[in-house]
N, C-alpha and C. Protein backbone atom coordinates (compact mmCIF):
# COMPACT_ATOMS: atom_id res chain seq x y z
N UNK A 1 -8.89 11.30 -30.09
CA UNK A 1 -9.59 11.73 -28.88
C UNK A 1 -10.05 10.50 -28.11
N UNK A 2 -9.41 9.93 -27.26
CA UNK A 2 -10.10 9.27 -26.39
C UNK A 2 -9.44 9.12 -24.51
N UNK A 3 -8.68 7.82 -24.41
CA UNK A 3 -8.64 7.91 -22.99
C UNK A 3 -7.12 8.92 -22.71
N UNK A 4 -6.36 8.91 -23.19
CA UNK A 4 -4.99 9.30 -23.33
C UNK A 4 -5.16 11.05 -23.73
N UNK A 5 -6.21 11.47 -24.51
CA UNK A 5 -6.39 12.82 -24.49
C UNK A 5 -6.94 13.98 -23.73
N UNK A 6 -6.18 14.50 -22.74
CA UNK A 6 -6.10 15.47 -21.36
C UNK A 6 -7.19 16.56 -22.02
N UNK A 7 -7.84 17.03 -23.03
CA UNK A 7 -9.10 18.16 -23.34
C UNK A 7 -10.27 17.59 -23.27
N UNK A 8 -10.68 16.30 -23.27
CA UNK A 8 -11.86 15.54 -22.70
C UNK A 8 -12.09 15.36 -21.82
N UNK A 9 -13.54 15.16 -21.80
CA UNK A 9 -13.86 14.72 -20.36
C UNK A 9 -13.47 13.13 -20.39
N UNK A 10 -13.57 12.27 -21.17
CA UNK A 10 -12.84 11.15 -21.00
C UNK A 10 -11.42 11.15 -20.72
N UNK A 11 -10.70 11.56 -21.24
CA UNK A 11 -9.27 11.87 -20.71
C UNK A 11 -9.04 12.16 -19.68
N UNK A 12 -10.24 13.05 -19.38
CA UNK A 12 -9.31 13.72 -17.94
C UNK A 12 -10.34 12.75 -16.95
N UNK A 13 -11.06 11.97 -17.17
CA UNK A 13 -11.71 11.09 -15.90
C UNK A 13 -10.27 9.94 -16.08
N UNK A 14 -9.74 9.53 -16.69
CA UNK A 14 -8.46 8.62 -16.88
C UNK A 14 -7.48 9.20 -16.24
N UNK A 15 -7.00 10.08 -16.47
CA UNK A 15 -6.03 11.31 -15.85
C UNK A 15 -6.49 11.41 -14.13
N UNK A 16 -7.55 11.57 -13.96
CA UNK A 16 -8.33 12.02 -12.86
C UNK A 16 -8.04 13.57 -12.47
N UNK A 17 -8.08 14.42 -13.63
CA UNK A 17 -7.84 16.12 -13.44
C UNK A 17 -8.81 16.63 -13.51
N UNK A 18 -9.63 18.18 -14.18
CA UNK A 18 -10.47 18.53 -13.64
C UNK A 18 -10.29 19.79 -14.87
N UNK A 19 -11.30 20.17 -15.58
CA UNK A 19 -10.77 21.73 -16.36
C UNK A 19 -12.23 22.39 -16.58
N UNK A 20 -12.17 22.43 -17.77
CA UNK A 20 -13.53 23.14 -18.62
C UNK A 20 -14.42 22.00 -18.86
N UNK A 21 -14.02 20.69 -19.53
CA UNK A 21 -15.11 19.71 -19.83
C UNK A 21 -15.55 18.85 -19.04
N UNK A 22 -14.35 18.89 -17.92
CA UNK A 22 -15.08 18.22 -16.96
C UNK A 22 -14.36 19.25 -15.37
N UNK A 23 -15.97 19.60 -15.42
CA UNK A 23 -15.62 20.95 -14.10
C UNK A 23 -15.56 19.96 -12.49
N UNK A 24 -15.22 20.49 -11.79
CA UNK A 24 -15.18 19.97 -10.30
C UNK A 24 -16.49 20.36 -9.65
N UNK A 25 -17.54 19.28 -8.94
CA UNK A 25 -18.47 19.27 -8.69
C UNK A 25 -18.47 20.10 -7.14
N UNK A 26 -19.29 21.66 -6.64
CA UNK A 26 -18.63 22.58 -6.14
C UNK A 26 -19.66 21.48 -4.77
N UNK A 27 -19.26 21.88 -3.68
CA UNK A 27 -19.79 21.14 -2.31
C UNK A 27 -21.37 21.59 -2.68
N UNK A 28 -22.05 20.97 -1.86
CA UNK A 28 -23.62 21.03 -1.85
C UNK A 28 -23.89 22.28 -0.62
N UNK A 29 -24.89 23.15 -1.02
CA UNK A 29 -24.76 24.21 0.39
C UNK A 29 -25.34 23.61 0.89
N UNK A 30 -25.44 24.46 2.75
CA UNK A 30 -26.12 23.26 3.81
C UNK A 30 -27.34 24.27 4.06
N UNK A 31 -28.11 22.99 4.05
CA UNK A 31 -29.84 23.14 3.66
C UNK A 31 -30.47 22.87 5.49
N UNK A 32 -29.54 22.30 6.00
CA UNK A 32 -30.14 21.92 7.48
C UNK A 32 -30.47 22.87 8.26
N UNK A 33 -31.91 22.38 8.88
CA UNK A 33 -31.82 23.10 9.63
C UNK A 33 -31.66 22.79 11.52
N UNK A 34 -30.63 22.45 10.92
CA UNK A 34 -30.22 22.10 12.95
C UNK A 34 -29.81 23.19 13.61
N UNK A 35 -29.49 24.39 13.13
CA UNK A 35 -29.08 25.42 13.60
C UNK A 35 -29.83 26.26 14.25
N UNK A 36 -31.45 26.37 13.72
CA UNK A 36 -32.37 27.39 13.73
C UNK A 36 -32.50 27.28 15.58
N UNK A 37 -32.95 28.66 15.69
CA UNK A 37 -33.19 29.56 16.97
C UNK A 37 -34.33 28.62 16.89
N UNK A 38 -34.68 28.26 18.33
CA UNK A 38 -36.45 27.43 19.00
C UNK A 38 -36.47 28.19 20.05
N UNK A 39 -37.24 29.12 19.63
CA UNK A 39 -38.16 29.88 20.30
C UNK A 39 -38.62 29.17 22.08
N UNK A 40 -38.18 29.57 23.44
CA UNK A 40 -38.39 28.64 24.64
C UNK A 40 -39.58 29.04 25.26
């Protein structure tokens, strides 16, 4: 088990793939508020 083995998360950061041990980090939701209605 180390850099050469694709079921790790070391492996697959070498590989640069993505599965169960090492999941894909999902986008950040958007927290801004530049959108909001201002009251005139």
């Amino acid at each position: 088990m180390g850099k050469g083995d694709k079921k790790t998360a070391k492996g697959k950061r070498n590989l640069g793939s993505h599965g169960n041990s090492r999941p894909k980090k999902k986008p950040a939701a958007n927290t801004s508020s530049t959108k909001e209605n201002k009251p005139s």
